[in-house]
PDB file of N, CA and C in Angstrom:
ATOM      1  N   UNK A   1      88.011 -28.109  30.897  1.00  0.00           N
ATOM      2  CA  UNK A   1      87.511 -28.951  31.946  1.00  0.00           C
ATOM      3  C   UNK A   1      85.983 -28.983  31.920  1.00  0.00           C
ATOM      4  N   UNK A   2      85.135 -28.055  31.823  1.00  0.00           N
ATOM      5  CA  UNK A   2      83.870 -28.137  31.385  1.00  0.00           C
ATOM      6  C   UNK A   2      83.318 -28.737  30.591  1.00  0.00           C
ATOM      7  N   UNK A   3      84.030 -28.541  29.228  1.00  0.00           N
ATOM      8  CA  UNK A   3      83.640 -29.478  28.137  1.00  0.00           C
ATOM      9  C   UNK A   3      83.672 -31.069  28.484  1.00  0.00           C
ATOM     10  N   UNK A   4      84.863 -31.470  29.358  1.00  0.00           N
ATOM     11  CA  UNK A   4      84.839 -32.703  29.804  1.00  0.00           C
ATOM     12  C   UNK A   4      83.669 -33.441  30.506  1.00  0.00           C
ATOM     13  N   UNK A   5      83.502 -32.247  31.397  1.00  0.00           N
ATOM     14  CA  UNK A   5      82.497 -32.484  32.257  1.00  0.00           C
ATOM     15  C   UNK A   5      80.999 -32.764  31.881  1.00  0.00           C
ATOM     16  N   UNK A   6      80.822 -31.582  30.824  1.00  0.00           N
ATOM     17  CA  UNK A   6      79.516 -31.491  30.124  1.00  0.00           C
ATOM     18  C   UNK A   6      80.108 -32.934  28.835  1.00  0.00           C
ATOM     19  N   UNK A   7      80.422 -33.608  28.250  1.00  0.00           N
ATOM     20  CA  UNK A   7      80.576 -34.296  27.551  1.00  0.00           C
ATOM     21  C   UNK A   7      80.406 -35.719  28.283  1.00  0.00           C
ATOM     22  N   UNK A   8      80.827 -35.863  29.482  1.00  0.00           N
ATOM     23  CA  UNK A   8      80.608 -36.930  30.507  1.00  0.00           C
ATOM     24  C   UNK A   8      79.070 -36.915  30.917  1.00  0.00           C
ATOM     25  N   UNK A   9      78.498 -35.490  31.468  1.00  0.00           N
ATOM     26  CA  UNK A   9      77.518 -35.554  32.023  1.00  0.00           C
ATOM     27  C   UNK A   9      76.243 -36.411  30.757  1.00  0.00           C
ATOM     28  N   UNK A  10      76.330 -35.831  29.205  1.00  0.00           N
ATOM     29  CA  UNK A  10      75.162 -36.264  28.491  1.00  0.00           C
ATOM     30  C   UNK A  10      76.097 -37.644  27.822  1.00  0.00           C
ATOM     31  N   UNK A  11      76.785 -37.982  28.239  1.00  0.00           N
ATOM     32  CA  UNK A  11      76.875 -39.688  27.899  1.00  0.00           C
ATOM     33  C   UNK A  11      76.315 -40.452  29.082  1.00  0.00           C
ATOM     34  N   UNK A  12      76.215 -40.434  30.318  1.00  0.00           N
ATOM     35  CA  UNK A  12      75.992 -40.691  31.307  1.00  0.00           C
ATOM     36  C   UNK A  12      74.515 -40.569  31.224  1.00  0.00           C
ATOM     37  N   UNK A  13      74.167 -39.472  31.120  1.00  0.00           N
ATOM     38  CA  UNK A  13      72.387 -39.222  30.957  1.00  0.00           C
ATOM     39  C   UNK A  13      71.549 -40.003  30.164  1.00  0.00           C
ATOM     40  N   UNK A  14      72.171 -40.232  28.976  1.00  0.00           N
ATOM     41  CA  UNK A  14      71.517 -40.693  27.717  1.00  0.00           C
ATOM     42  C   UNK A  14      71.999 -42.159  27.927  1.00  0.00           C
ATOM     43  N   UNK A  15      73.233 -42.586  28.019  1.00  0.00           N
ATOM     44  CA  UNK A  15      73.580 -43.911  27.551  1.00  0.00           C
ATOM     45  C   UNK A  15      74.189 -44.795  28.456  1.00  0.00           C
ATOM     46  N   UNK A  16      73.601 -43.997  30.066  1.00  0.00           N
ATOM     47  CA  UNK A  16      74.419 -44.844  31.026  1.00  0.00           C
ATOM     48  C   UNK A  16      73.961 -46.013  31.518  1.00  0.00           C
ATOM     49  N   UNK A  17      72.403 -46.246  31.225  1.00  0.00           N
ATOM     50  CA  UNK A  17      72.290 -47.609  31.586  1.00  0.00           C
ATOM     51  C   UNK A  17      72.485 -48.389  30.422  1.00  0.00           C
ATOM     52  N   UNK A  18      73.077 -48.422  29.258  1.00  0.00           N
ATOM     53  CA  UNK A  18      73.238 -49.039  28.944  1.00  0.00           C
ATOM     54  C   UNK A  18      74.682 -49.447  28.774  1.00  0.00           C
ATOM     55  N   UNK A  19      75.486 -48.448  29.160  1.00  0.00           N
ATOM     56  CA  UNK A  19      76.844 -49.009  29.599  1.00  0.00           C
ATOM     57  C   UNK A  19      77.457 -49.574  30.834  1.00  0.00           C
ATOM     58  N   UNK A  20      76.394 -49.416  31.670  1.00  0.00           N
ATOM     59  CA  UNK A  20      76.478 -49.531  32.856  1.00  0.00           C
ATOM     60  C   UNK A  20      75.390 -50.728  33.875  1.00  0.00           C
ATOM     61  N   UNK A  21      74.758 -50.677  32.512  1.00  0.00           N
ATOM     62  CA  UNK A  21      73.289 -51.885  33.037  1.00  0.00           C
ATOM     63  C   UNK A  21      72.467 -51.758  34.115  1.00  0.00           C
ATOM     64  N   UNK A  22      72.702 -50.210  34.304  1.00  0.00           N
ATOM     65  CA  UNK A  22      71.853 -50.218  35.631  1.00  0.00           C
ATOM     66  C   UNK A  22      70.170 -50.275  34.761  1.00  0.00           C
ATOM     67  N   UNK A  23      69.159 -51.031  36.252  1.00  0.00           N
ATOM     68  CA  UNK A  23      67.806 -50.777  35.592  1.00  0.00           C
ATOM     69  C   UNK A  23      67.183 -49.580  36.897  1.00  0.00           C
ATOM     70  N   UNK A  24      66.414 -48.642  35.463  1.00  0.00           N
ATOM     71  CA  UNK A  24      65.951 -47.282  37.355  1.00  0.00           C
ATOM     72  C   UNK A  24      65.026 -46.964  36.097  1.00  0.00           C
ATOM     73  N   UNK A  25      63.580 -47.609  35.902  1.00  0.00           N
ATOM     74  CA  UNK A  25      62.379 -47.102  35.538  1.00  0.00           C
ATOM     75  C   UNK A  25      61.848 -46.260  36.094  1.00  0.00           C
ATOM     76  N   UNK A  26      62.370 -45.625  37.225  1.00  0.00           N
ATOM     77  CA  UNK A  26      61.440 -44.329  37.875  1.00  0.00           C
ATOM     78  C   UNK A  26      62.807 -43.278  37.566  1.00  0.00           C
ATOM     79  N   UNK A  27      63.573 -43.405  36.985  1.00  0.00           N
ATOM     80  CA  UNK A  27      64.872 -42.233  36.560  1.00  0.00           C
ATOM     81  C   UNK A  27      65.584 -41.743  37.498  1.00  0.00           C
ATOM     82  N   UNK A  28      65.473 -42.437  38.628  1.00  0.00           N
ATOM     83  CA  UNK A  28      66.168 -41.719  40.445  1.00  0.00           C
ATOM     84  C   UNK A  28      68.059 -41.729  40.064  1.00  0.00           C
ATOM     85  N   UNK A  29      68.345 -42.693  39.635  1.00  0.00           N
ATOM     86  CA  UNK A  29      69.824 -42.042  38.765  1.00  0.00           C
ATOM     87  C   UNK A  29      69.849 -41.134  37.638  1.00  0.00           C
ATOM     88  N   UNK A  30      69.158 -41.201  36.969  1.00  0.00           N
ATOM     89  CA  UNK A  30      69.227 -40.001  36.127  1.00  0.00           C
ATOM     90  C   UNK A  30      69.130 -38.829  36.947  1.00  0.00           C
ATOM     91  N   UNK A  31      67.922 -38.399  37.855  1.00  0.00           N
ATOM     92  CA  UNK A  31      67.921 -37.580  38.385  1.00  0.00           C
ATOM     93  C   UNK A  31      69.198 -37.221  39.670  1.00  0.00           C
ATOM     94  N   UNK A  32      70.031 -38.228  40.324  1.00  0.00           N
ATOM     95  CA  UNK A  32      70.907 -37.588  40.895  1.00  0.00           C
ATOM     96  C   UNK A  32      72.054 -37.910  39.898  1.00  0.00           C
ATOM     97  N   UNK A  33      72.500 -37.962  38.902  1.00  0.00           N
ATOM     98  CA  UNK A  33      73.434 -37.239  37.952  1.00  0.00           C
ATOM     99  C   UNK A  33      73.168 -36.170  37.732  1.00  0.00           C
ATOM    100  N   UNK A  34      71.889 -35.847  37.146  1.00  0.00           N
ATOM    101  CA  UNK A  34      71.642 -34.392  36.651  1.00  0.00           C
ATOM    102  C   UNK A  34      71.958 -33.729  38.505  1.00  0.00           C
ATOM    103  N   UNK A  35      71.524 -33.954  39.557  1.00  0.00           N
ATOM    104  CA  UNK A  35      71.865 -32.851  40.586  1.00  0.00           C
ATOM    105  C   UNK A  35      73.180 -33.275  40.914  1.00  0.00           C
ATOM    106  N   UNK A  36      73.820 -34.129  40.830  1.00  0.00           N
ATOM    107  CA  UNK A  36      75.597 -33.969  41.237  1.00  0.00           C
ATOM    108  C   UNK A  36      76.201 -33.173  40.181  1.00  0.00           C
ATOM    109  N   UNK A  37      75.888 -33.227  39.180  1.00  0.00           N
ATOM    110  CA  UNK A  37      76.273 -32.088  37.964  1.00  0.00           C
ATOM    111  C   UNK A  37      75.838 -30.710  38.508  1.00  0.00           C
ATOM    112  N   UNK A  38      74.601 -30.195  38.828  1.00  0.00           N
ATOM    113  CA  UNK A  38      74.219 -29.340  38.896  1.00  0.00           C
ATOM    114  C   UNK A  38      74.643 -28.591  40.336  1.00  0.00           C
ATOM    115  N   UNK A  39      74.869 -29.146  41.389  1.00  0.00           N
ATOM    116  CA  UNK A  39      75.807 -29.153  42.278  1.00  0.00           C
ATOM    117  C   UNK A  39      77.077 -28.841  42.132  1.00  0.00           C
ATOM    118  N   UNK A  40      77.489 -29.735  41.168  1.00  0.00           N
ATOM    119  CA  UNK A  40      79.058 -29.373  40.823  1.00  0.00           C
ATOM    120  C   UNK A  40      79.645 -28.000  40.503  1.00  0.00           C
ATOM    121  N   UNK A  41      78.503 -27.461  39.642  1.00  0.00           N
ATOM    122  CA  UNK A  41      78.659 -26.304  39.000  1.00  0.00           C
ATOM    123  C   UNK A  41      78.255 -25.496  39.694  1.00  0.00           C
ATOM    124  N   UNK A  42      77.202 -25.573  40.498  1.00  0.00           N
ATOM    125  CA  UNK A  42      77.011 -24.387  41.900  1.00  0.00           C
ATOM    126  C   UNK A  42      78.302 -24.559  42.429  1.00  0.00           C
ATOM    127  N   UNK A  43      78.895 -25.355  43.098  1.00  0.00           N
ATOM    128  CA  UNK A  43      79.984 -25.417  43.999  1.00  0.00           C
ATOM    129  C   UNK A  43      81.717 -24.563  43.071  1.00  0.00           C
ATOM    130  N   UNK A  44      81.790 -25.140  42.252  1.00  0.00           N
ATOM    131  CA  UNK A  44      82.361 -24.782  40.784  1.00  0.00           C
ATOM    132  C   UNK A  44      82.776 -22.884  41.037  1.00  0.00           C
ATOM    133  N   UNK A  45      81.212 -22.676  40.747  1.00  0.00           N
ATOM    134  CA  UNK A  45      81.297 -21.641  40.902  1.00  0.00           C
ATOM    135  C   UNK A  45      81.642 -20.206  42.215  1.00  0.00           C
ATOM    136  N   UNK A  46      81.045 -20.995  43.554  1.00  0.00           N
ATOM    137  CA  UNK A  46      81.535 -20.358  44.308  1.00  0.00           C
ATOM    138  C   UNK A  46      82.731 -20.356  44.393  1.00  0.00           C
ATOM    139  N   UNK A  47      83.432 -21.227  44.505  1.00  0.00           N
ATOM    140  CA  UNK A  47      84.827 -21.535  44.928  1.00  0.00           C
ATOM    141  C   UNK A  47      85.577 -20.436  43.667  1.00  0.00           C
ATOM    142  N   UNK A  48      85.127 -20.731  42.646  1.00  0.00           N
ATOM    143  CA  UNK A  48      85.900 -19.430  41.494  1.00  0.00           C
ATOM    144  C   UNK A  48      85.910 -18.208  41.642  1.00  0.00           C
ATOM    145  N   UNK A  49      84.438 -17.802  42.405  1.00  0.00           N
ATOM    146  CA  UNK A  49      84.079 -16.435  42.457  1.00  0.00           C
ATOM    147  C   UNK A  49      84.728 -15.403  43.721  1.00  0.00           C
TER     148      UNK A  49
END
Protein backbone atom coordinates (compact mmCIF):
# COMPACT_ATOMS: atom_id res chain seq x y z
CA UNK A 1 0.00 0.00 0.00
CA UNK A 2 2.85 2.44 0.39
CA UNK A 3 4.44 1.72 -2.66
CA UNK A 4 1.07 2.65 -4.20
CA UNK A 5 0.91 5.56 -2.45
CA UNK A 6 4.50 6.71 -2.91
CA UNK A 7 4.19 5.76 -6.73
CA UNK A 8 0.93 7.99 -6.97
CA UNK A 9 2.38 10.68 -4.87
CA UNK A 10 5.69 11.34 -7.55
CA UNK A 11 3.40 10.95 -10.65
CA UNK A 12 1.17 13.52 -9.31
CA UNK A 13 4.19 15.79 -8.27
CA UNK A 14 6.08 15.64 -11.41
CA UNK A 15 3.42 15.06 -14.10
CA UNK A 16 0.20 16.23 -12.70
CA UNK A 17 -0.32 19.24 -14.47
CA UNK A 18 0.16 17.85 -17.26
CA UNK A 19 -2.31 15.16 -16.92
CA UNK A 20 -4.50 17.07 -15.31
CA UNK A 21 -3.96 20.64 -16.96
CA UNK A 22 -4.02 22.33 -14.01
CA UNK A 23 -1.96 25.84 -14.37
CA UNK A 24 -0.32 26.84 -10.48
CA UNK A 25 2.99 28.91 -11.37
CA UNK A 26 3.37 29.67 -7.72
CA UNK A 27 3.32 25.51 -6.98
CA UNK A 28 0.29 25.94 -4.21
CA UNK A 29 -0.86 22.33 -5.60
CA UNK A 30 2.22 20.92 -5.61
CA UNK A 31 2.69 22.08 -2.27
CA UNK A 32 -0.67 20.72 -0.81
CA UNK A 33 -0.01 17.24 -2.42
CA UNK A 34 3.28 17.09 -0.94
CA UNK A 35 1.34 18.04 2.70
CA UNK A 36 -1.77 15.68 2.12
CA UNK A 37 0.92 13.00 1.56
CA UNK A 38 2.84 14.08 4.35
CA UNK A 39 -0.19 14.18 6.54
CA UNK A 40 -1.20 10.96 5.38
CA UNK A 41 1.74 9.35 6.68
CA UNK A 42 1.73 11.26 10.02
CA UNK A 43 -1.85 10.11 10.43
CA UNK A 44 -0.78 6.53 8.88
CA UNK A 45 1.30 6.29 11.45
CA UNK A 46 -0.43 7.10 14.55
CA UNK A 47 -3.30 5.11 13.92
CA UNK A 48 -0.62 1.95 13.42
CA UNK A 49 1.27 2.76 16.42
Amino acid sequence: MGLISLTMFIGLWGWGHQLFGWYDPDGQVQLAIFASFLFGIICGYRVHA
